[in-house]
Every structure is written in C-alpha cells, then in structure tokens.
Protein backbone atom coordinates (compact mmCIF):
# COMPACT_ATOMS: atom_id res chain seq x y z
CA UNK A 1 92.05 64.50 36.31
CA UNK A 2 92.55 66.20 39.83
CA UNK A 3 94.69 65.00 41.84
CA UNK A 4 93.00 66.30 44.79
CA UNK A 5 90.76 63.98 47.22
CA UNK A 6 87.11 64.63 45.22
CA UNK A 7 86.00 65.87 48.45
CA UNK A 8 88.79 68.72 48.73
CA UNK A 9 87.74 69.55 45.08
CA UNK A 10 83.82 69.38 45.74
CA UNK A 11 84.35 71.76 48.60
CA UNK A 12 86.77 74.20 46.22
CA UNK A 13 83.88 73.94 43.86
CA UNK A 14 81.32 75.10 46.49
CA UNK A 15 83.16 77.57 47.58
CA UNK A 16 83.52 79.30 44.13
CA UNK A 17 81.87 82.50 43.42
CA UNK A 18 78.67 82.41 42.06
CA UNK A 19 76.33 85.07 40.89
CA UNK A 20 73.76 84.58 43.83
CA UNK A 21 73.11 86.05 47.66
CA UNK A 22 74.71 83.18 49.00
CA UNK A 23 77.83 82.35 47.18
CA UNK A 24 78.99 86.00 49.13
CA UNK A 25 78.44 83.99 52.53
CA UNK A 26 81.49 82.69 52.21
CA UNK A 27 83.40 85.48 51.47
CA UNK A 28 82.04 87.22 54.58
CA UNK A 29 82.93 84.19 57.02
CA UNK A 30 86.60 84.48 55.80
CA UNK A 31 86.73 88.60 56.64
CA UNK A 32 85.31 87.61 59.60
CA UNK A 33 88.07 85.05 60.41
CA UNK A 34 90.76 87.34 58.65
CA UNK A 35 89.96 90.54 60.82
CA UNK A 36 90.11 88.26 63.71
CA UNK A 37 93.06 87.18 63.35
CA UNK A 38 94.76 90.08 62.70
CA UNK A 39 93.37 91.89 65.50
CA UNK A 40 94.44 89.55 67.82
CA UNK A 41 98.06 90.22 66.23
CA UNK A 42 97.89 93.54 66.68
CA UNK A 43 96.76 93.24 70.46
CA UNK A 44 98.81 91.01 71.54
CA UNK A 45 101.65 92.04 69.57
CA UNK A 46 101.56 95.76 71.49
CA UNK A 47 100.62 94.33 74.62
CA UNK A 48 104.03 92.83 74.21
CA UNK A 49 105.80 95.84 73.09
CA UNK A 50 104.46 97.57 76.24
CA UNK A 51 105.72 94.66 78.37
CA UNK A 52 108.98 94.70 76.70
CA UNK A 53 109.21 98.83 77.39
CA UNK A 54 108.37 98.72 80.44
CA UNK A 55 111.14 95.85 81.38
CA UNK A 56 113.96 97.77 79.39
CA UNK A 57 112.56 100.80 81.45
CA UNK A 58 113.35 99.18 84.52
CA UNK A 59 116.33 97.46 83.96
CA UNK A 60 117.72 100.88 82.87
CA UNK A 61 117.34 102.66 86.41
CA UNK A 62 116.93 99.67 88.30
CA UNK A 63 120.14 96.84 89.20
CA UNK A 64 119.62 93.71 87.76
CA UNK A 65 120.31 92.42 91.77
CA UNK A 66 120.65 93.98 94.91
CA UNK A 67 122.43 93.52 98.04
CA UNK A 68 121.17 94.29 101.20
CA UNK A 69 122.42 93.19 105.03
CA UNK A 70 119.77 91.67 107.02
CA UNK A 71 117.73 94.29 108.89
CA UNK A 72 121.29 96.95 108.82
CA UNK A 73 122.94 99.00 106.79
CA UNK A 74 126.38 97.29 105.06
CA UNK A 75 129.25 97.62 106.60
CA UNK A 76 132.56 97.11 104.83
CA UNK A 77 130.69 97.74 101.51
CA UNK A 78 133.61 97.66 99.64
CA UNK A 79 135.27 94.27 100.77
CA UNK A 80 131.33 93.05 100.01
CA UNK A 81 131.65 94.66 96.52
CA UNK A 82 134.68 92.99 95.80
CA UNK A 83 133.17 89.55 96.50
CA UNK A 84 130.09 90.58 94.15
CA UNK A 85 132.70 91.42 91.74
CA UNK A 86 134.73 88.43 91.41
CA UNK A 87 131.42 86.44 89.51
CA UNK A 88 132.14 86.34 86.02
CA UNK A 89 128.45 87.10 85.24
CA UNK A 90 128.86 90.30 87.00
CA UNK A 91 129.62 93.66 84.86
CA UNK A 92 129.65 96.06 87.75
CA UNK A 93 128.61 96.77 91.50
CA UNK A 94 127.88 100.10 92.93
CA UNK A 95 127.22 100.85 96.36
CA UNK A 96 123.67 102.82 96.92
CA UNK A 97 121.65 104.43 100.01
CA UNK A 98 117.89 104.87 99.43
CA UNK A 99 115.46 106.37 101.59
CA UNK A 100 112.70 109.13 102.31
CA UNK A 101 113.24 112.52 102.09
CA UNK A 102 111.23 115.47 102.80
CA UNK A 103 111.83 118.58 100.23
CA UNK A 104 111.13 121.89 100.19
CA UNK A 105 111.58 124.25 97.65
CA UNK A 106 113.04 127.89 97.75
CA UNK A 107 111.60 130.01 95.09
CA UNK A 108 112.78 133.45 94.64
CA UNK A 109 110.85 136.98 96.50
CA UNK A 110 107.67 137.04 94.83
CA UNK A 111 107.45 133.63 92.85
CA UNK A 112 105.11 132.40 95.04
CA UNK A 113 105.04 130.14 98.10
CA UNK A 114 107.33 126.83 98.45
CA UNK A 115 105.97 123.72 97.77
CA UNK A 116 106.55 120.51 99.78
CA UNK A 117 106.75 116.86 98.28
CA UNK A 118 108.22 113.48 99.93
CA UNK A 119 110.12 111.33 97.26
CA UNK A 120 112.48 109.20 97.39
CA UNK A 121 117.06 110.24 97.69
CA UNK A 122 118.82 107.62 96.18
CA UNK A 123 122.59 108.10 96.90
CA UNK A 124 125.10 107.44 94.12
CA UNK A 125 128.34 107.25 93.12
CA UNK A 126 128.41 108.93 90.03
CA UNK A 127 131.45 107.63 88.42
CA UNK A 128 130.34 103.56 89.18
CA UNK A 129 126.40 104.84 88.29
CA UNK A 130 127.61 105.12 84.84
CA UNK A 131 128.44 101.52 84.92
CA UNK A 132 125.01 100.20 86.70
CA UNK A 133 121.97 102.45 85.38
CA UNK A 134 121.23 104.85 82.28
CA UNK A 135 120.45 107.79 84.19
CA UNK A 136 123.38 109.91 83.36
CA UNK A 137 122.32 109.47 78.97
CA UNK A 138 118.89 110.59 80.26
CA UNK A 139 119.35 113.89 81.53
CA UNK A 140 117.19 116.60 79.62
CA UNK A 141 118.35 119.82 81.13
CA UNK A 142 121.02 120.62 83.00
CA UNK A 143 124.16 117.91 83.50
CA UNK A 144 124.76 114.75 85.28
CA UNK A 145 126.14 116.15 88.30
CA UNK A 146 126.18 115.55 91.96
CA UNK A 147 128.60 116.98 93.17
CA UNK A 148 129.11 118.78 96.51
CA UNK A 149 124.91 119.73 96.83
CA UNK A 150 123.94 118.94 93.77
CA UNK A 151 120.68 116.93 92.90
CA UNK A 152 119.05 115.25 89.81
CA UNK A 153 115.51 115.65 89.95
CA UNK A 154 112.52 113.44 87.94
CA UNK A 155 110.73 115.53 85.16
CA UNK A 156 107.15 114.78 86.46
CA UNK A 157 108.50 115.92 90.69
CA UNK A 158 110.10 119.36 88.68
CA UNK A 159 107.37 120.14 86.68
CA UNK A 160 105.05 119.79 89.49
CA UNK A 161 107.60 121.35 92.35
CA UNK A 162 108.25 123.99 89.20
CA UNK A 163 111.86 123.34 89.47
CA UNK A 164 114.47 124.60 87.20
CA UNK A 165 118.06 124.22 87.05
CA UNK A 166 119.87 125.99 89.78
CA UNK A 167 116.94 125.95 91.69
CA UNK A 168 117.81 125.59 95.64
CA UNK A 169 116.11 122.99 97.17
CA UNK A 170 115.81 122.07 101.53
CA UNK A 171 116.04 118.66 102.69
CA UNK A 172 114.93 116.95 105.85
CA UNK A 173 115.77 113.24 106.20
CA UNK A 174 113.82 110.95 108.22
CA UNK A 175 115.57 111.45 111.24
CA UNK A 176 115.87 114.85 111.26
CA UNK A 177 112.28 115.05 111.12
CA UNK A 178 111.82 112.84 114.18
CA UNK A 179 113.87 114.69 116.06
CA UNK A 180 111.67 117.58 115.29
CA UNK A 181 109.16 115.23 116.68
CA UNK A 182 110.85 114.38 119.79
CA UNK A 183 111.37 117.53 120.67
CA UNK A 184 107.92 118.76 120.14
CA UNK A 185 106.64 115.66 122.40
CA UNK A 186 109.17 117.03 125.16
CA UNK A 187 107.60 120.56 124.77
CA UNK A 188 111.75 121.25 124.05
CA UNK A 189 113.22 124.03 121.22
CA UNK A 190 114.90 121.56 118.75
CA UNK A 191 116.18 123.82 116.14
CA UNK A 192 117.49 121.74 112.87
CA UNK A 193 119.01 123.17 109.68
CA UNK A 194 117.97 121.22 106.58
CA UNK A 195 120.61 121.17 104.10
CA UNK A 196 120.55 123.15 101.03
CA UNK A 197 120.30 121.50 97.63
CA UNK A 198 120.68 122.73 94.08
CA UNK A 199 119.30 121.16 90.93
CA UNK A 200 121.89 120.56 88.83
CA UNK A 201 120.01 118.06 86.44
CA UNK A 202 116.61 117.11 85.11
CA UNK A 203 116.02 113.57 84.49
CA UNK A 204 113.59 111.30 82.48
CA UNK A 205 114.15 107.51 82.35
CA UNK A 206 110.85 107.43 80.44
CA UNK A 207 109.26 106.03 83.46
CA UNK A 208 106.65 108.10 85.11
CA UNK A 209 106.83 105.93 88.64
CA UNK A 210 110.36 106.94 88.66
CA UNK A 211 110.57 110.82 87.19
CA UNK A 212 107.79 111.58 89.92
CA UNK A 213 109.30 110.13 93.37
CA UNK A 214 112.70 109.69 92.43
CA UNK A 215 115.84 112.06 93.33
CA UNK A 216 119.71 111.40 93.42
CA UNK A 217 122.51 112.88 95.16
CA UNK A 218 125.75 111.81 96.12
CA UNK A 219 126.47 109.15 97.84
CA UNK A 220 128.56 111.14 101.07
CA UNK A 221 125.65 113.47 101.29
CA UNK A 222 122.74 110.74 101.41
CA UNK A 223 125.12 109.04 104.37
CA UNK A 224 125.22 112.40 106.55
CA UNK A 225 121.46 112.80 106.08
CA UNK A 226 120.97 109.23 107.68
CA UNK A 227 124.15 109.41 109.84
CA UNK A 228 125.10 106.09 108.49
CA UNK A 229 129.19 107.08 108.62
CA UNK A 230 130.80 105.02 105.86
CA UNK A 231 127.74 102.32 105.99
CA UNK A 232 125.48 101.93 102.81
CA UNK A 233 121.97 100.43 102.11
CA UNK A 234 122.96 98.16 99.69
CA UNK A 235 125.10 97.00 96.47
CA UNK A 236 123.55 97.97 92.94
CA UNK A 237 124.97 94.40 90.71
CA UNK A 238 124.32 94.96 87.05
CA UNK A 239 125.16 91.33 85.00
CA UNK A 240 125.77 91.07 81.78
CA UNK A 241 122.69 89.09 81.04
CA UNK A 242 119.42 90.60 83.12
CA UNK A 243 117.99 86.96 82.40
CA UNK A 244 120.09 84.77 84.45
CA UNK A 245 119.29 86.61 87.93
CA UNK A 246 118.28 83.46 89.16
CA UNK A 247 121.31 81.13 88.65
CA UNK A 248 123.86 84.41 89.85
CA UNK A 249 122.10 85.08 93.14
CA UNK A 250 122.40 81.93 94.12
CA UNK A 251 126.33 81.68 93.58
CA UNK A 252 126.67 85.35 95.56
CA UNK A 253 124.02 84.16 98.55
CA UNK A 254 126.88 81.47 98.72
CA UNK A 255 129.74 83.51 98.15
CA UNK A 256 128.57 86.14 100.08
CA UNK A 257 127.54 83.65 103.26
CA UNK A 258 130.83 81.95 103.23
CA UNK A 259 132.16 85.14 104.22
CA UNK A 260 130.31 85.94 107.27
CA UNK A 261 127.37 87.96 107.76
CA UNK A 262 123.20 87.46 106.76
CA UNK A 263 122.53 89.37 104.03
CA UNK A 264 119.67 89.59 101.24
CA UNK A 265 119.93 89.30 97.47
CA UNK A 266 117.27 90.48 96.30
CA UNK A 267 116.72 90.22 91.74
CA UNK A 268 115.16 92.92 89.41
CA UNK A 269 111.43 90.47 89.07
CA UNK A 270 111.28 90.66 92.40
CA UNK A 271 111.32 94.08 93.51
CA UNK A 272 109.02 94.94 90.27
CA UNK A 273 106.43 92.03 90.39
CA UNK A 274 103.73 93.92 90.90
CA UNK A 275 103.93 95.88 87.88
CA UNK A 276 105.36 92.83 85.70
CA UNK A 277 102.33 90.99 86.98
CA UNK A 278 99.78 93.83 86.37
CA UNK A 279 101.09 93.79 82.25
CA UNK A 280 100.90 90.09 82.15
CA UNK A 281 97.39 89.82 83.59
CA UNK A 282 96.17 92.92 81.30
CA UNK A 283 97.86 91.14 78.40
CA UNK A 284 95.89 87.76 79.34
CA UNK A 285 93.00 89.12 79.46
CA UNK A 286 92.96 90.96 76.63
CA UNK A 287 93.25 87.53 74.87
CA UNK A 288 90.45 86.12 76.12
CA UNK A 289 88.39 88.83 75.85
CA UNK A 290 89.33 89.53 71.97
CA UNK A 291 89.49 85.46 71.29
CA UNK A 292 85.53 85.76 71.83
CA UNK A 293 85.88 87.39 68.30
CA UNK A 294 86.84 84.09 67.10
CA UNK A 295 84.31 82.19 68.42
CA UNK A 296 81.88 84.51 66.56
CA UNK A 297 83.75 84.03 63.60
CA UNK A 298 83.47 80.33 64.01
CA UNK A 299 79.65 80.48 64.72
CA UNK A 300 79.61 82.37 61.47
CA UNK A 301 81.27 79.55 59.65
CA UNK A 302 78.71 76.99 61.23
CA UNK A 303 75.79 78.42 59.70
CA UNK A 304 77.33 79.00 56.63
CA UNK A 305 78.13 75.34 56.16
CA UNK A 306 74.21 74.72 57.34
CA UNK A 307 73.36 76.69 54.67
CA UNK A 308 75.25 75.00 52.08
CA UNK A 309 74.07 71.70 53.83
CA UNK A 310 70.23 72.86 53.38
CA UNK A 311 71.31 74.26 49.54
CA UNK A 312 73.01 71.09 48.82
CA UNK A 313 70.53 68.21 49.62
CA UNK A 314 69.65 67.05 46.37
CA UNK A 315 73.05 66.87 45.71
CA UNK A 316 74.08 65.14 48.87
CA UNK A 317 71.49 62.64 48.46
CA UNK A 318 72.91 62.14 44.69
CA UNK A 319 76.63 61.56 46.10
CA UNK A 320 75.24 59.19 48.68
CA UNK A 321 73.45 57.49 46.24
CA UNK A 322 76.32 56.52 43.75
CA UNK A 323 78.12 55.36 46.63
CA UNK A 324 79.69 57.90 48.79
CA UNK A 325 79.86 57.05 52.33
CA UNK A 326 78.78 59.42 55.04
CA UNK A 327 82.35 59.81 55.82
CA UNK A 328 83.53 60.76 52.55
CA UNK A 329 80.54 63.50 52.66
CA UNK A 330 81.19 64.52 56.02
CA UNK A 331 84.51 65.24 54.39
CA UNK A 332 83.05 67.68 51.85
CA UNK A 333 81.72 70.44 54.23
CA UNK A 334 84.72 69.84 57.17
CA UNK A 335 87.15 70.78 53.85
CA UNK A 336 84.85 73.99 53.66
CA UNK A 337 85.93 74.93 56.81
CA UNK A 338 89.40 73.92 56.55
CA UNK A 339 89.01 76.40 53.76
CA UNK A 340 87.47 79.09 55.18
CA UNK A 341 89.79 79.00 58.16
CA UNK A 342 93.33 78.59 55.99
CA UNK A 343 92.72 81.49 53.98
CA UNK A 344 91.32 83.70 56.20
CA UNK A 345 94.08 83.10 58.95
CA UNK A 346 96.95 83.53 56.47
CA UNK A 347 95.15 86.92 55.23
CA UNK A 348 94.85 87.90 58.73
CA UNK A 349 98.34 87.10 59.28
CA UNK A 350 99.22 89.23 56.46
CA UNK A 351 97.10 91.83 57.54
CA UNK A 352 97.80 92.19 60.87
CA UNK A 353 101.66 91.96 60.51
CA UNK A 354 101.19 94.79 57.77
CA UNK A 355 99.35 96.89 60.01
CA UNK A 356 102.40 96.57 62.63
CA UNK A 357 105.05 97.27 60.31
CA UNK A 358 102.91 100.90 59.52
CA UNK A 359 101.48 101.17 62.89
CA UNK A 360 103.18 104.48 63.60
CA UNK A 361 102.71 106.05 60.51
CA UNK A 362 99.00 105.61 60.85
CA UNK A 363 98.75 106.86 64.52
CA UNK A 364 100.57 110.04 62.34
CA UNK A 365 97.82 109.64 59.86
CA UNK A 366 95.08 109.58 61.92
CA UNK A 367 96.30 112.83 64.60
CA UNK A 368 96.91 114.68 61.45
CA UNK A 369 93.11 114.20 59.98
CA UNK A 370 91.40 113.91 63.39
CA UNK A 371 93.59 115.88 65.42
CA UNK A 372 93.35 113.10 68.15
CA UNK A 373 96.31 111.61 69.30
CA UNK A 374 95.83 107.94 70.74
CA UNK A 375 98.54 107.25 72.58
CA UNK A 376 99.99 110.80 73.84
CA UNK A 377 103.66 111.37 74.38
CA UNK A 378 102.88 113.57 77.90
CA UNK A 379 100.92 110.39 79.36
CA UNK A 380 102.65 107.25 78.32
CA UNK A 381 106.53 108.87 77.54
CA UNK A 382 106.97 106.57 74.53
CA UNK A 383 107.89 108.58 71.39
CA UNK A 384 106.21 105.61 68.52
CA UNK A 385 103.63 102.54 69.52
CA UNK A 386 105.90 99.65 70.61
CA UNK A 387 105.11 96.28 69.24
CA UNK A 388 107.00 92.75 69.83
CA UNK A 389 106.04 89.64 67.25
CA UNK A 390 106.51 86.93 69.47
CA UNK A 391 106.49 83.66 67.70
CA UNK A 392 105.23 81.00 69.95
CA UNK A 393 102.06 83.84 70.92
CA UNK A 394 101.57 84.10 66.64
CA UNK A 395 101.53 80.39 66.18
CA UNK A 396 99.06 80.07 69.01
CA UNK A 397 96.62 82.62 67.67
CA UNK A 398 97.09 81.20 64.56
CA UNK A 399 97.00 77.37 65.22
CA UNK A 400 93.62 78.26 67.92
CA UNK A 401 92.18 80.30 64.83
CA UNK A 402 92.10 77.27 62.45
CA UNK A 403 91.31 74.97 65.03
CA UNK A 404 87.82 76.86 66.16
CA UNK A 405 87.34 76.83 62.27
CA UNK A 406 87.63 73.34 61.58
CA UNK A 407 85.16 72.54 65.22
CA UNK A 408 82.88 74.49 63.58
CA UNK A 409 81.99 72.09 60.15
CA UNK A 410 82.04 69.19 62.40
CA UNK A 411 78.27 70.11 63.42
CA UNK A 412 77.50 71.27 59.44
CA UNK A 413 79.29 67.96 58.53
CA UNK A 414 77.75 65.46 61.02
CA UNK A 415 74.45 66.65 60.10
CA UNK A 416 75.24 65.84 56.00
CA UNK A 417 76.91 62.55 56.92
CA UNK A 418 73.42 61.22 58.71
CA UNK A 419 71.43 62.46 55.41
CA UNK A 420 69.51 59.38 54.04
CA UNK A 421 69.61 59.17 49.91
CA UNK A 422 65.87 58.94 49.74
CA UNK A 423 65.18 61.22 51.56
CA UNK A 424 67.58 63.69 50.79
CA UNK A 425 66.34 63.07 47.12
CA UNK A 426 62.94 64.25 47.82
CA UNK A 427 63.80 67.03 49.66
CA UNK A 428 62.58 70.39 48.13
C-alpha cells in the first residue's frame, strides 16, 4: 500500500508516460515551466552582476562621503580633516578640488591640428589618493604621477584627444576663460598663458563616464588654476564599510557643526542616484517583462489539466461514484499542477544556475563559432559576464513560479469537482 494521499498517487499515475499524443503534454508544460525559470535566473542574476559592477566601479574612484562648505570653498581643510578623522568608521580623508577645465592639446609639426575637449580636473593628493580611490592600481600606460605638471588622463578622453604619454597638454580654467571674456566685452587685449601639462599616466577605472571626462592633477596646481590659495572643494572620506554612509554622516554633520561652520555631507548613493536608479528600474522591468513567460507557462498547464479533465470523465464520474467527494477530486488535477510546477522549477533551478556557473565559457563558445561577440570588451570594459545569485530574488522567482502553477489547476480542478456521476458516466 502507498502511503501517499490516493489523490497525490492518481495524479503521479496520470502523469506517467504513456505511448499516446497526449501523455507528451505534460512533458512539454514542465520545459515550458523549466526554461522559465531558468531564464528568469539568468536575467536577473546578470542584471545583478551589472548592478554590483557598476557599484564596485564607483566606489573605487568615487569617496564613500564627501565634504563640502556651504556655497565656499573649505577653509582650514586640514583642522576639518582631522575632525573627519577622529570617527572610528572612517579609514581615510583626502582633501580634493574639482572643477571644469578647458584642454587643448599640442601635437607635434605635422601631426595634425589640436583638438579641444572640456572634462573635468580633479585635484589630488597623491600620497592620501592611495588611501581613498583605486586610481593609482589602474593606470595602463605610463605611471601614477602628478607631480610638478603632470596629468592622468581617462582612456576613452586619450584615445579620442590621441594622447600619449609625454604628450603636452594646455589648460584654461574657468576663470581664466572669463577673463578672456571680460576682456573681449571691454574691447581690451587680455593676454593669458594657459599652463602647460604633460601626460604622465593613462587611466581606466573600467568606467566609461569616468575615463571620458575625467582628469587629475595635483592638488597645488588645481588651487592656482582656481586661485583658491590653500582653500579646497571638499574632503574625499573613504569608511571602512561603504554600507553604513547613512549612520556616519550623521555623526560628522554633528561633529562637524559643533565646530563652527555650515557645511554639506554629501554620501556615495547620492551623488550616483541617477545611474543606481537607471540599473534598478532596467532590472525591474526586465522582471516583469520576462515573468509574462510564466504566465504562458501557466496557461499552458491550464489546458493541459482541461485536457486530462475532458480525457478523464469516465473515470471521474467512476471516482465520484464510489464515493469520492468533489474535494478529494478537485485534489487529483491541483496535485497535477503541483507536479508540473515542482519539477519543472527545480529543473529550471538547476538549469539556470548551471548555465551561470559556464556563462563565460559559452560567450567563448559562441564568438569562436559565430565570430560574434555579445557583450564586447571596447563597449562595456568588463573582461567576463558578471552575475550575482541573490537569494531572496531566487526564492521569489522560484516561490512566484510554483505559485502561478498551482493557480493554474484551480480552474482544471473546479471544473472536475462540479462533474455530476451520471453524467460524467455517459459522457463519450
């Protein structure tokens, strides 16, 4: 005797193969639900890995907070950066200027003309820079090195300034440019030298926003361009854990307040929310729109089951009449389902987490037979596919999976439930 509920072992029995057209139906409703699955996995799980990339990206080159006076540059930076310092849940603090440049480049007699582009000089201090960002393990030519006039330049800005090392470079700041202005209004000769730049370095943080707008000097050389004296922009605060931003801003708004002064803390979501936001909103949507595969997997279950109803009605009317109740044959087909669903959401599970673990290796595949690459190197700067299994995004795929399944006997069931013995024993 089985120790299974007869109608769990009625609905095994249906389910078993059978040489006929329709004992396959099943079959196909579980590759439906499998392949479902498991391309949601694989979605969602890369739309992760992407997410995660592009945070690790930014927290590389980017401080976890920043400091900022309200509406001037920082004075006494360094009494400030002492105050930052003393938080336990700060690792280092770096003081920073930021701001528009114009460049210009200087290419040699008969290299062609110079090219013009407007990025953005961030000022450093290169010994505390190795403490706050990754840019000096991410130099690809040349050396991390700003000293006297030297610069760092973004791969995507050299390659399209076609800039080498020890190429010399002019820079106008902001103001030098509206005194240009000023002078031109006032019909006056205003005659300003830009400075003279070399690139000493080549950068690539693996972030194309950054590599194209992005270059960094020293700090005493990005003050003289925007006459700030010893003033600064702001305080670069790495923590030791990106993920508490919240909780330490508030402790160095007090800290820092309690001192004297308005200033702005601003954290690392903040000043990249728009491009956080634009992953999360791709990723969500993506969901929905590849969840619709489910539903059609589900619908495919449903008229299986109606099938089997339609097939079955001689024997349904049988069961009913040696006593079964309609809920006990409502049970029968909702098992089905259960079924279906179970083993085609654990073989989706399988195959989607198998098709992770060898995603790379069949990108490599496939370029090698096709010659197409689908994610290239030159556009997206990632050297594999990345891909994050989150749990609690698994178990809702997988827990939404079997619940669509199961909703879908309850129609197949109902309808077997309601079927009248006599008449169910006539049926032809």
């Amino acid at each position: 005797m089985s120790r299974l509920p007869f109608e769990f072992h009625l609905a095994l029995r249906y389910l078993r193969p059978k040489r006929s057209l329709i004992s396959v139906i099943p079959f196909t409703s579980i590759v439906g639900v499998m392949l479902g699955v498991a391309v949601l996995i694989i979605v969602i799980s890369v739309m992760s890995g992407f997410h995660e990339m592009t945070r690790q990206k930014i927290l590389g080159f980017n401080a976890h907070l920043k400091v900022y006076q309200n509406g001037a540059p920082l004075r006494d930076h360094e009494r400030l950066a002492r105050i930052v310092s003393s938080n336990k849940a700060v690792r280092a603090v770096s003081p920073f200027v930021m701001g528009k440049v114009l460049i210009e480049t200087r290419p040699a007699e008969g290299a062609g003309s110079a090219l013009v582009d407007a990025p953005w000089l961030r000022g450093i201090d290169a010994d505390l820079e190795r403490r706050v960002s990754t840019l000096h393990t991410n130099i690809i030519a040349g050396e991390f090195n700003v000293r006297g006039n030297g610069l760092l330049v973004g791969r995507q800005l050299a390659q399209s300034l076609r800039l080498g090392v020890g190429d010399r470079l002019s820079v106008y700041s902001t103001r030098q440019l509206q005194r240009m202005k000023e002078g031109r209004d006032k019909k006056e000769e205003v005659a300003i030298k830009p400075d003279e730049y070399t690139v000493k370095g080549i950068f690539d943080v693996g972030y194309y926003e950054y590599n194209v707008s992005v270059i960094v000097g020293s700090l005493a050389n990005a003050q003289d361009l925007y006459d700030l004296g010893e003033n600064v922009h702001g305080l670069m605060v790495m923590l030791d854990n990106p993920f508490k931003v919240e909780a330490v801003r508030r402790e160095l708004y007090e800290a820092l307040h309690r001192g004297g002064g308005e200033y702005i803390v601003t954290t690392w979501p903040e000043e990249n929310a728009g491009l956080l936001q634009a992953v999360m909103v791709e990723k969500s949507v993506m969901f929905y729109i590849l969840f619709f595969i489910m539903i059609v997997a589900a619908f495919g279950i449903t008229s299986v089951l109606i099938t089997f109803v339609v097939q079955k009605t001689r024997e349904i009317g049988v069961l009913k009449a040696l006593g079964a109740t309609s809920g006990q044959v409502m049970g029968v087909f909702l098992s089905q389902s259960l079924v279906v669903g179970l083993i085609g959401v654990l073989g989706g599970f399988g195959l989607g987490w198998l098709a992770l673990a060898y995603r790379n290796e069949f990108l490599l595949a496939m370029r090698k037979l096709t010659g197409f690459e689908l994610f290239p190197q030159a556009i997206y700067n990632l050297p594999e596919l990345p891909a994050v299994i989150v749990p609690s995004e698994i178990i809702l795929i997988c827990g939404g999976s079997m619940l669509l399944c199961v909703l879908a006997g309850l129609l197949p069931a109902w309808y077997a439930g309601r079927l009248k013995p006599v008449e169910a024993l006539r049926y032809e």
